[in-house]
C-alpha atoms as a PDB file:
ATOM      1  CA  UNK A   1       3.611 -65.132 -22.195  1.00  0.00           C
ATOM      2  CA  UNK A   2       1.671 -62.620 -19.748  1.00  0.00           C
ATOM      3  CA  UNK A   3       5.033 -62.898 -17.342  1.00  0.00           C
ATOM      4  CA  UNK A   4       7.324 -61.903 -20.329  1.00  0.00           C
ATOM      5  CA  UNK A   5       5.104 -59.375 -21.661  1.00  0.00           C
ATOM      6  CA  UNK A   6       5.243 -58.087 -18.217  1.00  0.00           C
ATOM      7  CA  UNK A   7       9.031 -57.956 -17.336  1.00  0.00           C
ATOM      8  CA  UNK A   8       9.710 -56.118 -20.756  1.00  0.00           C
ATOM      9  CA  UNK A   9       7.176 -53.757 -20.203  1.00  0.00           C
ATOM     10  CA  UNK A  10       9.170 -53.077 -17.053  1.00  0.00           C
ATOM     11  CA  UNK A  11      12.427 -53.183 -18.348  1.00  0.00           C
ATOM     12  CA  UNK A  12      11.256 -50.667 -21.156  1.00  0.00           C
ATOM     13  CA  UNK A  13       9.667 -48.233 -18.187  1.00  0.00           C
ATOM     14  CA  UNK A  14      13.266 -48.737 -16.240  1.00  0.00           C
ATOM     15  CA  UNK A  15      15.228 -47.594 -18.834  1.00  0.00           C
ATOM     16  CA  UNK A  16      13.098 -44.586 -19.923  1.00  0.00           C
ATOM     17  CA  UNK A  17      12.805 -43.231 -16.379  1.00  0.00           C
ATOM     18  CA  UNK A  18      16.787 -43.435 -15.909  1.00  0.00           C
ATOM     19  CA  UNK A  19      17.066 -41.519 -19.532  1.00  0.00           C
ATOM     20  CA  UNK A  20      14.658 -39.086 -18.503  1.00  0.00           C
ATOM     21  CA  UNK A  21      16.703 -38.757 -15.542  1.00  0.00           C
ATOM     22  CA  UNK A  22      19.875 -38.509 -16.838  1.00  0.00           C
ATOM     23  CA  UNK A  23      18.836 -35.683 -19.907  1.00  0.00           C
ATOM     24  CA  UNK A  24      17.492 -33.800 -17.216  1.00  0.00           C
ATOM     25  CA  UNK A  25      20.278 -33.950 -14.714  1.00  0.00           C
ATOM     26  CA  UNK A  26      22.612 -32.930 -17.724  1.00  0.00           C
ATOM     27  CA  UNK A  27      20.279 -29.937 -18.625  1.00  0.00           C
ATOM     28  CA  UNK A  28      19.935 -28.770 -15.221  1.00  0.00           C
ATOM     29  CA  UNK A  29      23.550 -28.909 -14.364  1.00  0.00           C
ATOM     30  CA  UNK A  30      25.373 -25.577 -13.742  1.00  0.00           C
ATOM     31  CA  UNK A  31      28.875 -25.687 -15.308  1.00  0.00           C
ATOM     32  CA  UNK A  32      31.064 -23.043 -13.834  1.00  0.00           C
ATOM     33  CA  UNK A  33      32.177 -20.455 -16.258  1.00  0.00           C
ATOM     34  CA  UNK A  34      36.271 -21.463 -15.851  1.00  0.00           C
ATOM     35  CA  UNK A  35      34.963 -24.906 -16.978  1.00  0.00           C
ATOM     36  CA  UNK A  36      33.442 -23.443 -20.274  1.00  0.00           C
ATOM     37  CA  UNK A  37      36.227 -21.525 -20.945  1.00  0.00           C
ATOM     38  CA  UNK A  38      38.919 -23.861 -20.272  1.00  0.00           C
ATOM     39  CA  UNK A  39      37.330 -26.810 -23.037  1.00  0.00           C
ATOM     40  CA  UNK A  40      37.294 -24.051 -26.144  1.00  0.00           C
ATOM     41  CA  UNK A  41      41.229 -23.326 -25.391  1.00  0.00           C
ATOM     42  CA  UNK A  42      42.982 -24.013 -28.108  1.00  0.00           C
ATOM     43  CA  UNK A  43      45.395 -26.932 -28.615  1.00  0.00           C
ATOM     44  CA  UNK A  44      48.144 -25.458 -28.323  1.00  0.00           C
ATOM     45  CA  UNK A  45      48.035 -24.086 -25.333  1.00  0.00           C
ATOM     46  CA  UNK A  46      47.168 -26.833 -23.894  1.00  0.00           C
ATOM     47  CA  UNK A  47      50.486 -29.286 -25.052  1.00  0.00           C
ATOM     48  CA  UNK A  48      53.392 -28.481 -23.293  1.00  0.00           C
ATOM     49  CA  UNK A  49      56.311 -27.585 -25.458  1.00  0.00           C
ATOM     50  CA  UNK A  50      58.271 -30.588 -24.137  1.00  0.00           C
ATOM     51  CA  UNK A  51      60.265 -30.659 -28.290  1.00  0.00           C
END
């Protein structure tokens, strides 16, 4: 019981410190201002007028 008490406990700590990571990689990250401007184009000018 100790051991699997023990290996969740880990698993638990694991996953937290990789979420932790990730949020603060993504909230960190500079996005380039062509970036930001490019995904609120509209549709439209996006499709090609292929008929």
């Amino acid at each position: 019981m100790k051991f699997e008490t023990l290996m969740l406990q880990t698993l638990f700590s694991a996953c937290a410190l990789i979420c932790l990571l990730a949020l603060g990689a993504m909230l960190t990250t500079k996005v380039p201002v062509s970036a930001v401007a490019a995904s609120h184009a509209p549709v439209a000018a996006v499709v090609s007028p292929a008929g």
